[in-house]
PDB file of N, CA and C in Angstrom:
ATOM      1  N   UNK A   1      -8.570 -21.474 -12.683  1.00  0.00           N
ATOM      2  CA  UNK A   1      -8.534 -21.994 -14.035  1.00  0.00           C
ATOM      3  C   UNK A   1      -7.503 -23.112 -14.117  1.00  0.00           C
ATOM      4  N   UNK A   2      -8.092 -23.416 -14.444  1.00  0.00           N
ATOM      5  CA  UNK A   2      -7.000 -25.116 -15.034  1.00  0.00           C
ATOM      6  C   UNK A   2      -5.326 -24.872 -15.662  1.00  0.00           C
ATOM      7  N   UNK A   3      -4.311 -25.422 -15.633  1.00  0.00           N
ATOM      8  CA  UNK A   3      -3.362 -25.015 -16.130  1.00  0.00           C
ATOM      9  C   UNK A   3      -2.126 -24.991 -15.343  1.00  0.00           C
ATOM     10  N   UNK A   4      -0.794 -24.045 -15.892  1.00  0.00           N
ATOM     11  CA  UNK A   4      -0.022 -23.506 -15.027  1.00  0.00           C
ATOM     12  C   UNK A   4      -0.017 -22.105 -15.453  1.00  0.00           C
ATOM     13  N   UNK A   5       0.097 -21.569 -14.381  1.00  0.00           N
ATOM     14  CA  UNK A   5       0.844 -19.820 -13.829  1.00  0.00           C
ATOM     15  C   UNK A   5       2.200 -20.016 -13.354  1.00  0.00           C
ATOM     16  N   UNK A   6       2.945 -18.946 -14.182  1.00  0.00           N
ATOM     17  CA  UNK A   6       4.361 -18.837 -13.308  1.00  0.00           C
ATOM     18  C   UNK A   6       4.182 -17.366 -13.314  1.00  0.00           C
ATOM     19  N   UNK A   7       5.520 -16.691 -12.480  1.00  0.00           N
ATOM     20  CA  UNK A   7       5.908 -15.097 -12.261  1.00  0.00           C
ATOM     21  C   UNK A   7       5.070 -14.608 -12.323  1.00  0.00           C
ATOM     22  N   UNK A   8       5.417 -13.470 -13.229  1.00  0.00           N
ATOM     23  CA  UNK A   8       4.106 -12.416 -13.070  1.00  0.00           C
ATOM     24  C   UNK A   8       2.939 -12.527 -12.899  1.00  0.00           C
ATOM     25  N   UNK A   9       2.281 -13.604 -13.934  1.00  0.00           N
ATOM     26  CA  UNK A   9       1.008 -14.301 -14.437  1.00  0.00           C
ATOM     27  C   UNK A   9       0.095 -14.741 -13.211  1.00  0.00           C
ATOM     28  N   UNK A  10       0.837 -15.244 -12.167  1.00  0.00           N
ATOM     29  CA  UNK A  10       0.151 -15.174 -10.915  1.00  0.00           C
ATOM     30  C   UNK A  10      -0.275 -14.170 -10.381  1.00  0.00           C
ATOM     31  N   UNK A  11       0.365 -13.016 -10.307  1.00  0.00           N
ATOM     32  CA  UNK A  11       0.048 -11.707  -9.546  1.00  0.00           C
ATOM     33  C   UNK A  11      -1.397 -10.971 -10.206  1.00  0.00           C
ATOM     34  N   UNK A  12      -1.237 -11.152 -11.611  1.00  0.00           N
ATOM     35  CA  UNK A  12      -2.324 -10.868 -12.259  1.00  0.00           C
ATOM     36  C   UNK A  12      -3.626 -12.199 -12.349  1.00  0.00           C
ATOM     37  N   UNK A  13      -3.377 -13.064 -12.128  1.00  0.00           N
ATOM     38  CA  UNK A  13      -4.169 -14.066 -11.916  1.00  0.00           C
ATOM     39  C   UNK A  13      -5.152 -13.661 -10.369  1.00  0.00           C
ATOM     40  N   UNK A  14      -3.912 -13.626  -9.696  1.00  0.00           N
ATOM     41  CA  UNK A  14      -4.703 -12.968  -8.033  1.00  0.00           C
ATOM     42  C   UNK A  14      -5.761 -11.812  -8.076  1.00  0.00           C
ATOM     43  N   UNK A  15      -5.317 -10.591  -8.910  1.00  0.00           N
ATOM     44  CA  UNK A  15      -5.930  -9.316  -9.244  1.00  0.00           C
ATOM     45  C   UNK A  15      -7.449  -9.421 -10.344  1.00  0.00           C
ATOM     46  N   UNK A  16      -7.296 -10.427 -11.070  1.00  0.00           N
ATOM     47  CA  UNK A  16      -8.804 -10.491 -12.103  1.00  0.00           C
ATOM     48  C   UNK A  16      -9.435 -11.587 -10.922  1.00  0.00           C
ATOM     49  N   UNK A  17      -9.119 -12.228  -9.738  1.00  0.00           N
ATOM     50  CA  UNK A  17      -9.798 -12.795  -9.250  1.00  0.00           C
ATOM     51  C   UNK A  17     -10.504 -11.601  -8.066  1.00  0.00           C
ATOM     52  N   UNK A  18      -9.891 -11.347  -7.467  1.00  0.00           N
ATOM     53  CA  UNK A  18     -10.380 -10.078  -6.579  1.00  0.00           C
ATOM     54  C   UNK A  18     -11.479  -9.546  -7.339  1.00  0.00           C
ATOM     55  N   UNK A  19     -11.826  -9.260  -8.442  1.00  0.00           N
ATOM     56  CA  UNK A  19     -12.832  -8.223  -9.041  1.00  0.00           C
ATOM     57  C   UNK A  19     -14.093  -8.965  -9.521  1.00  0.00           C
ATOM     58  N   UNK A  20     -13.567 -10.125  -9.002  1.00  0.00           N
ATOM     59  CA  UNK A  20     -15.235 -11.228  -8.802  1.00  0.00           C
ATOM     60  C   UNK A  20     -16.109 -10.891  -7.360  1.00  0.00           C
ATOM     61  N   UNK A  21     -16.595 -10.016  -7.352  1.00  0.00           N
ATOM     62  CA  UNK A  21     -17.270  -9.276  -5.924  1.00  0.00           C
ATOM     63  C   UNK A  21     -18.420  -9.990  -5.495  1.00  0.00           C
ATOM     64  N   UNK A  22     -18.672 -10.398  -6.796  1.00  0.00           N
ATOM     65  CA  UNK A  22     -20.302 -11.241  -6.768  1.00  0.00           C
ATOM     66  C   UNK A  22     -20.277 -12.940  -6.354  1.00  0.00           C
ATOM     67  N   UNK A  23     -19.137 -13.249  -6.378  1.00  0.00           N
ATOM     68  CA  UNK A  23     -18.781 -14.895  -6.179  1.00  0.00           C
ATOM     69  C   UNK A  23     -18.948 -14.961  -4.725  1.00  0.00           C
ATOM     70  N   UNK A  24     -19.224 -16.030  -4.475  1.00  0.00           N
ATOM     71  CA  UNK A  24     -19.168 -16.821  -2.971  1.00  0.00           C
ATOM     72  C   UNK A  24     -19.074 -17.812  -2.875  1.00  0.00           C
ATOM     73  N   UNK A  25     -17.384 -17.855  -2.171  1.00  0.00           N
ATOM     74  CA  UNK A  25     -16.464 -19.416  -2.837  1.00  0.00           C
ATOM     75  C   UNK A  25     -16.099 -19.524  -1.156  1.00  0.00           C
ATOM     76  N   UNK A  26     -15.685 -20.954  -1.184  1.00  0.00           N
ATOM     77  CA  UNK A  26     -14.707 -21.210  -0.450  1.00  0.00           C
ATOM     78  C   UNK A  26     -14.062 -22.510  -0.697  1.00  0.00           C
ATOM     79  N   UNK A  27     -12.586 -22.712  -0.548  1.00  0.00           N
ATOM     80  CA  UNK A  27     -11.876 -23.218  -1.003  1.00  0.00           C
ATOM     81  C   UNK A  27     -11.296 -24.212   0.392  1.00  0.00           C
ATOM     82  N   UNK A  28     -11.655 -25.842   0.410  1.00  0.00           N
ATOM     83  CA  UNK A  28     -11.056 -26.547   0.941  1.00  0.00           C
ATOM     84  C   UNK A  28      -9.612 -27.442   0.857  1.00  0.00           C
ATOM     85  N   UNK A  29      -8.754 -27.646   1.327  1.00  0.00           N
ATOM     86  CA  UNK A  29      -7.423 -27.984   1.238  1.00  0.00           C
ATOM     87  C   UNK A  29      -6.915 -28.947   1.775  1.00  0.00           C
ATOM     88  N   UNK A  30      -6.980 -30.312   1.132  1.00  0.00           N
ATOM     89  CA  UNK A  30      -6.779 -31.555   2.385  1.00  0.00           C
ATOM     90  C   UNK A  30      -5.611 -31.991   0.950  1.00  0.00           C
ATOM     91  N   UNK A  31      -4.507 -32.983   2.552  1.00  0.00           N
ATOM     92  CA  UNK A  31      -3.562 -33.861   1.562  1.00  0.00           C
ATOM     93  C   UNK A  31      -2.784 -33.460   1.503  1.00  0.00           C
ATOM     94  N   UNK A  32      -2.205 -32.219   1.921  1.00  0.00           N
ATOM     95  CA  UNK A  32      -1.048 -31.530   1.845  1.00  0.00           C
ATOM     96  C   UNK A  32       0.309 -31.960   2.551  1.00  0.00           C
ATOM     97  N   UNK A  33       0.952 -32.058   1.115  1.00  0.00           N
ATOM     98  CA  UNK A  33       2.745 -32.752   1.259  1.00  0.00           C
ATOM     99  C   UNK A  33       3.658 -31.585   0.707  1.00  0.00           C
ATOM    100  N   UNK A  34       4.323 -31.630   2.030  1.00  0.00           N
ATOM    101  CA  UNK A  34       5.547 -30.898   0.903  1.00  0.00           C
ATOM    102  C   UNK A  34       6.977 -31.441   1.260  1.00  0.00           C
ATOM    103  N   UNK A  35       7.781 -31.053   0.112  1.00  0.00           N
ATOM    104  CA  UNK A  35       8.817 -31.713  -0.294  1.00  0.00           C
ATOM    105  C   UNK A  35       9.920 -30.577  -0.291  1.00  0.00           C
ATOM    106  N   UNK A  36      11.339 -30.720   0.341  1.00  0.00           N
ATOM    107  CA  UNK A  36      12.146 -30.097  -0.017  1.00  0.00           C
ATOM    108  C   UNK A  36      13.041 -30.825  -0.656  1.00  0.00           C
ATOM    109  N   UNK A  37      13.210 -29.634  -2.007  1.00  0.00           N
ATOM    110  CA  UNK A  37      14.486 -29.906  -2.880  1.00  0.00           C
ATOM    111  C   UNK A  37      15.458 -29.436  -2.851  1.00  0.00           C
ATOM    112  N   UNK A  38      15.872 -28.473  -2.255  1.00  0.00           N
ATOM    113  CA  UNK A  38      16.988 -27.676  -1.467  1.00  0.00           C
ATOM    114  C   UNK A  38      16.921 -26.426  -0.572  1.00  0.00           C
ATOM    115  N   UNK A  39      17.670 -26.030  -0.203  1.00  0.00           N
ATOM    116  CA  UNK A  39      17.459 -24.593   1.049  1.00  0.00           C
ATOM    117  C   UNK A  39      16.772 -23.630   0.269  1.00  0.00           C
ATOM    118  N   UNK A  40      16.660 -24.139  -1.443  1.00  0.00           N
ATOM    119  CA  UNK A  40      16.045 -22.503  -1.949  1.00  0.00           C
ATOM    120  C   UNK A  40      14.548 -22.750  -2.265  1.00  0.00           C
ATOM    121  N   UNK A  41      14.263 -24.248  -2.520  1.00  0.00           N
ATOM    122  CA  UNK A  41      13.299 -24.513  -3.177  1.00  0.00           C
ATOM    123  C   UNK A  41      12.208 -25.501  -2.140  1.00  0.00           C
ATOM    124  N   UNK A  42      10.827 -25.658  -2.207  1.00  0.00           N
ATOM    125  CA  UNK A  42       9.911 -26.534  -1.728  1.00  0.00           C
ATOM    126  C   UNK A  42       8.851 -27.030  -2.850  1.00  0.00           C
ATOM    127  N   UNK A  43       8.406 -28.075  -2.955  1.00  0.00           N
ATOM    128  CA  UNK A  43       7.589 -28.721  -3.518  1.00  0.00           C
ATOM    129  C   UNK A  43       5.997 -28.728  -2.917  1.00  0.00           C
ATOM    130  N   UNK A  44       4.878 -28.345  -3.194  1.00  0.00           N
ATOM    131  CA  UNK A  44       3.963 -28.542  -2.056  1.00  0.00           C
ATOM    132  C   UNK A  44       2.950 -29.485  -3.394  1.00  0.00           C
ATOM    133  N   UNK A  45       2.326 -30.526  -2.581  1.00  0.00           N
ATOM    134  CA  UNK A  45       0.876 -30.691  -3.639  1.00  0.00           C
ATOM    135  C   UNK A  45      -0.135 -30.513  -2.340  1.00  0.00           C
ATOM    136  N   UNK A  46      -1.299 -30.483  -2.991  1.00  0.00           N
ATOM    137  CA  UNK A  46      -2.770 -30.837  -2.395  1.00  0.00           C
ATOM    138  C   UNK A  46      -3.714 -31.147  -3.276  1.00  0.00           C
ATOM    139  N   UNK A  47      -5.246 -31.388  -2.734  1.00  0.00           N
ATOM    140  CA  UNK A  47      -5.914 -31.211  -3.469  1.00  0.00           C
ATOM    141  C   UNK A  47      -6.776 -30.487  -2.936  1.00  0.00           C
ATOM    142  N   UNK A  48      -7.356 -29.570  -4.013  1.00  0.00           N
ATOM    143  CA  UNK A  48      -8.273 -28.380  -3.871  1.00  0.00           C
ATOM    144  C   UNK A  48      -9.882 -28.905  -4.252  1.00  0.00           C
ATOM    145  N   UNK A  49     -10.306 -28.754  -3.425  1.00  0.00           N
ATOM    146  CA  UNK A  49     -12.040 -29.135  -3.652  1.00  0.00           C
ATOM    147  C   UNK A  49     -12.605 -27.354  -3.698  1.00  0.00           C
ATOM    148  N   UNK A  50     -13.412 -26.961  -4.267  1.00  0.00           N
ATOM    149  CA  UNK A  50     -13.574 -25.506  -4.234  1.00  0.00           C
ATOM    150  C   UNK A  50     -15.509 -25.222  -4.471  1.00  0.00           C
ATOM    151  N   UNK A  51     -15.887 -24.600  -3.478  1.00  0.00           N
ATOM    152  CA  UNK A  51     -17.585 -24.414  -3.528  1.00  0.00           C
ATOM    153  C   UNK A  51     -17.659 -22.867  -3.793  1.00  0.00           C
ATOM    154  N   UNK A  52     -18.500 -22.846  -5.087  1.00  0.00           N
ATOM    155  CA  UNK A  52     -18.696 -21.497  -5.505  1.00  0.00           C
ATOM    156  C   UNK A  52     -20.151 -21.107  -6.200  1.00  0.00           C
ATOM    157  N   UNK A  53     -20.452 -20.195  -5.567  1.00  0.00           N
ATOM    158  CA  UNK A  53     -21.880 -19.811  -6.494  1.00  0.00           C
ATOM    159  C   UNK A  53     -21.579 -18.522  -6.871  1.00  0.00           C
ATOM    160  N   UNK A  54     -22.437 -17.798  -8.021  1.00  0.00           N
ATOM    161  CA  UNK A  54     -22.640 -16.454  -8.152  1.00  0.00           C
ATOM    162  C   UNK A  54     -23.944 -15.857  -7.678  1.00  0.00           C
ATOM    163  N   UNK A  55     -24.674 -16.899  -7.020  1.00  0.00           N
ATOM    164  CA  UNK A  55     -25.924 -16.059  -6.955  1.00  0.00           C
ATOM    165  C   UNK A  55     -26.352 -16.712  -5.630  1.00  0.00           C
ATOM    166  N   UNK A  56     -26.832 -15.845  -4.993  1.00  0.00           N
ATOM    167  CA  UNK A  56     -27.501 -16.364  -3.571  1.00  0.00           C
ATOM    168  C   UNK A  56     -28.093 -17.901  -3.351  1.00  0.00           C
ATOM    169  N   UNK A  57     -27.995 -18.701  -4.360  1.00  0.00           N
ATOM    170  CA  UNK A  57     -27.951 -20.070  -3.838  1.00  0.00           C
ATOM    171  C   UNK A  57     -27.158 -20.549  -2.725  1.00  0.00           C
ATOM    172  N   UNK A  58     -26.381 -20.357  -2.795  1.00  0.00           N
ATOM    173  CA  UNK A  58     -25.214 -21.099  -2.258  1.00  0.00           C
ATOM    174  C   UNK A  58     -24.807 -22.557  -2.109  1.00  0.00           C
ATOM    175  N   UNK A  59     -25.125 -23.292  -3.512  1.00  0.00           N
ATOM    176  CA  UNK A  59     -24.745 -24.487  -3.846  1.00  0.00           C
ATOM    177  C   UNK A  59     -24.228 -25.313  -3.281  1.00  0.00           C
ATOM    178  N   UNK A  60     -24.649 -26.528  -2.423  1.00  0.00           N
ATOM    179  CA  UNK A  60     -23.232 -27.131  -1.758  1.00  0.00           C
ATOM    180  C   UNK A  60     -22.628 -28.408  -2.095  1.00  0.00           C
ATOM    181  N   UNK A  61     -23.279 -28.210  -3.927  1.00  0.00           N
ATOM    182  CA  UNK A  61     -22.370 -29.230  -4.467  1.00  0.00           C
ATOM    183  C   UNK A  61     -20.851 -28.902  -4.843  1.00  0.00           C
ATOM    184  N   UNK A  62     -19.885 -29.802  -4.864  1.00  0.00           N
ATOM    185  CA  UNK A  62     -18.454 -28.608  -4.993  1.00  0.00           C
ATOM    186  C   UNK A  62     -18.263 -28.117  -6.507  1.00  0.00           C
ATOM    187  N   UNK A  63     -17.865 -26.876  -6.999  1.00  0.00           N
ATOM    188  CA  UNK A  63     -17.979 -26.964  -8.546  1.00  0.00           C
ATOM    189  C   UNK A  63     -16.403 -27.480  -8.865  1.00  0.00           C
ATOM    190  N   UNK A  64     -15.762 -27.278  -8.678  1.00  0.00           N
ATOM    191  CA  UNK A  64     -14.453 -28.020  -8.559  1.00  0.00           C
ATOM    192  C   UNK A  64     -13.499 -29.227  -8.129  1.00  0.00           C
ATOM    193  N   UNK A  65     -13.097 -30.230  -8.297  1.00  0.00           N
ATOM    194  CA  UNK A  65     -12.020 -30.511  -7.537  1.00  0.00           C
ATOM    195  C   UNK A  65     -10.840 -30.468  -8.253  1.00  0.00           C
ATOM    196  N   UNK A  66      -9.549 -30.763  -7.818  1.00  0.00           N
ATOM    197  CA  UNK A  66      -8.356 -30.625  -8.710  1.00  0.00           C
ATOM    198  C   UNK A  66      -7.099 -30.930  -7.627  1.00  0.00           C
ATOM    199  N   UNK A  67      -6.289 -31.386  -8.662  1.00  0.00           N
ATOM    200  CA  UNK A  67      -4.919 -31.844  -7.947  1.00  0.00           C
ATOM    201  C   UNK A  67      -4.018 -30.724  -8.276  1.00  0.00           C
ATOM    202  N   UNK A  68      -3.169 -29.346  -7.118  1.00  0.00           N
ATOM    203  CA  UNK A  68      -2.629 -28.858  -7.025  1.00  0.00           C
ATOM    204  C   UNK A  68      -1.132 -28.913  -7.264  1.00  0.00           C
ATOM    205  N   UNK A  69      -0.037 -28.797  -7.609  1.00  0.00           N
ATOM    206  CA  UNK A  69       1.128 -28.753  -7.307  1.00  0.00           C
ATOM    207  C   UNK A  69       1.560 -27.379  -7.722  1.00  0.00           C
ATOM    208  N   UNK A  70       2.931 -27.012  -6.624  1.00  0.00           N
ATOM    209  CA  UNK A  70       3.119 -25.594  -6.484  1.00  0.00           C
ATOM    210  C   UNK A  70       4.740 -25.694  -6.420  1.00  0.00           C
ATOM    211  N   UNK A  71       5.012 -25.149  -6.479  1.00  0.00           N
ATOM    212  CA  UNK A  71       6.560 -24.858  -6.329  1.00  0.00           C
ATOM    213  C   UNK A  71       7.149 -23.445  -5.670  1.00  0.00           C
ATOM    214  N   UNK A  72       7.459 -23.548  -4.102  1.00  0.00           N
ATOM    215  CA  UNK A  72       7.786 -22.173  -3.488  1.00  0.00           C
ATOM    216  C   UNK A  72       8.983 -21.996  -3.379  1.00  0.00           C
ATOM    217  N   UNK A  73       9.829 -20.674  -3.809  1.00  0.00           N
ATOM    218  CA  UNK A  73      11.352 -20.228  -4.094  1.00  0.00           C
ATOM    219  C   UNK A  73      11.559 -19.562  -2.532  1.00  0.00           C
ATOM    220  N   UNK A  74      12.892 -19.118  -1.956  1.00  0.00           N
ATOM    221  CA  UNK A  74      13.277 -18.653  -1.314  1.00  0.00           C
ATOM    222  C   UNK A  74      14.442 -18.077  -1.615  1.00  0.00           C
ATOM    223  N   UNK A  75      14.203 -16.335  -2.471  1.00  0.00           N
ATOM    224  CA  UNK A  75      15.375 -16.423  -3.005  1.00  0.00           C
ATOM    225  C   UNK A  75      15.902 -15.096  -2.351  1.00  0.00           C
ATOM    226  N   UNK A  76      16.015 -15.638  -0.697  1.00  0.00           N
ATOM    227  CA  UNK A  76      16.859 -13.809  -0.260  1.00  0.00           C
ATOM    228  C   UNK A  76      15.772 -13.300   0.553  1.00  0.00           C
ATOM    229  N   UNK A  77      14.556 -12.751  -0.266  1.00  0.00           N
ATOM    230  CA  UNK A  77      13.636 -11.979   0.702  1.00  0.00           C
ATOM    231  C   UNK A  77      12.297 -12.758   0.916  1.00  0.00           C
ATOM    232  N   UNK A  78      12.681 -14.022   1.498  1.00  0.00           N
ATOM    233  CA  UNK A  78      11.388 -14.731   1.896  1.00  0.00           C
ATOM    234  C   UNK A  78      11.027 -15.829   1.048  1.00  0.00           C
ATOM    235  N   UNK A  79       9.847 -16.486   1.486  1.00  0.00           N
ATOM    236  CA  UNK A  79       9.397 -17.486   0.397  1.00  0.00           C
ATOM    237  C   UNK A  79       8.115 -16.734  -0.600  1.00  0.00           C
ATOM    238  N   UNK A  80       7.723 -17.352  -1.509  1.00  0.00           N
ATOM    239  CA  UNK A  80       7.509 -16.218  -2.565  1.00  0.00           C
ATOM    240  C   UNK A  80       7.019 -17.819  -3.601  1.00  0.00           C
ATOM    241  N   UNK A  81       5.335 -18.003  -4.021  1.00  0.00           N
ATOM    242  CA  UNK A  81       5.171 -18.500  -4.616  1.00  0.00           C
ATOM    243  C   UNK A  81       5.348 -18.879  -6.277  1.00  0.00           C
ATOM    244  N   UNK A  82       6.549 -19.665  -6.837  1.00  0.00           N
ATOM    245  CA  UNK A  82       7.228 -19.383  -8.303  1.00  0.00           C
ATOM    246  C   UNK A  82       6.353 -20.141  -8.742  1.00  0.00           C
ATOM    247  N   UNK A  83       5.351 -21.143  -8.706  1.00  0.00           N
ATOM    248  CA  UNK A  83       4.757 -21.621 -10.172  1.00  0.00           C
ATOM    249  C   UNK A  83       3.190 -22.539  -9.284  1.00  0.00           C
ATOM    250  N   UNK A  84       2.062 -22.562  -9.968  1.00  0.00           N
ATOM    251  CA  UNK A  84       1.288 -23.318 -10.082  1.00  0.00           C
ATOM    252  C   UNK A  84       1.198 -24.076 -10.955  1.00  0.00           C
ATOM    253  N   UNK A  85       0.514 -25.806 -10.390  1.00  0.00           N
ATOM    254  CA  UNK A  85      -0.235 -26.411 -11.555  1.00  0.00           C
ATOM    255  C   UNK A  85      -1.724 -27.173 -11.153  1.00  0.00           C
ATOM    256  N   UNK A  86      -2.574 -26.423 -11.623  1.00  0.00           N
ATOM    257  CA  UNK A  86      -3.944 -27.050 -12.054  1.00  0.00           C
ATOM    258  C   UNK A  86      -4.519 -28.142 -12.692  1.00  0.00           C
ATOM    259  N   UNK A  87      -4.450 -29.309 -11.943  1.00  0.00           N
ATOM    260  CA  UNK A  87      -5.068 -30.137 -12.742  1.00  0.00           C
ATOM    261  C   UNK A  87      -6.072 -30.879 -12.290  1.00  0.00           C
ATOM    262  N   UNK A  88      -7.865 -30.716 -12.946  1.00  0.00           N
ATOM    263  CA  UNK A  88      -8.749 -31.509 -12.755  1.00  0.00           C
ATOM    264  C   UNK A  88      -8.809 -32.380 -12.963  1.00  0.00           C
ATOM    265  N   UNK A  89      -9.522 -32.716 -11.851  1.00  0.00           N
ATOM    266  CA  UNK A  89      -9.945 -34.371 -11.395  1.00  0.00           C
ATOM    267  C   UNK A  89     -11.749 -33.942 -11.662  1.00  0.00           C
ATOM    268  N   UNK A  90     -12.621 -33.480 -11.271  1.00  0.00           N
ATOM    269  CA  UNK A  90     -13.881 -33.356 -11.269  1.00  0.00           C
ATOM    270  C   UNK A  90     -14.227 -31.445 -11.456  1.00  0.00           C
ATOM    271  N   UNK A  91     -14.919 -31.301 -12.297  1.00  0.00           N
ATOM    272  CA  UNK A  91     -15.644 -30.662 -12.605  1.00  0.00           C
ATOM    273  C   UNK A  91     -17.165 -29.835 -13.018  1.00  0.00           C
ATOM    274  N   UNK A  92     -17.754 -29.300 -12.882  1.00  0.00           N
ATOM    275  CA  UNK A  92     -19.308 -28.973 -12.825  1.00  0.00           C
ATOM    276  C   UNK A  92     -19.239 -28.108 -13.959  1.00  0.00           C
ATOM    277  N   UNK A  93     -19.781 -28.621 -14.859  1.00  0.00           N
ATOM    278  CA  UNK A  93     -19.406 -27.510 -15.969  1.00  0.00           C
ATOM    279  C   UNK A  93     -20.976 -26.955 -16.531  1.00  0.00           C
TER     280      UNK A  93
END
């Protein structure tokens, strides 16, 4: 979904996606930069092109594209994704 997720909101974002049983996606990932802003923090963008059907078509037009940016923390026990942002570029609506 389009937007930003931070903290929790991701974890539950991950969990209502899992219970899409019927989808058949796959998600391509080109362009990827990342940036450090200090020993705690990283910057990553990409862009996400994403192919998804619900029904045995298997469409191979993309229904998505979108410009990613993420922000990963390292605070003690690992790196640990703190924020998404979603923003379309092309859409199949």
């Amino acid at each position: 979904k389009p937007g930003t997720i931070e903290g929790p909101a991701i974890r539950e974002a991950m969990a209502a996606r899992e219970q899409q049983t019927g989808a058949f996606t796959r998600h391509v990932v080109t362009n990827i930069i990342f940036a450090s802003a200090n020993d705690e923090t990283v910057s990553v963008t990409y862009i996400l092109t994403l192919f998804r059907s619900d029904d045995e078509t298997r469409s191979s037009v993309p229904a998505f594209v979108a410009d990613v940016a993420e922000t990963w923390a390292n605070r003690g026990q690992g790196w640990k994704l703190a924020e998404r942002t979603i923003s379309p570029a092309f859409s199949r609506a």
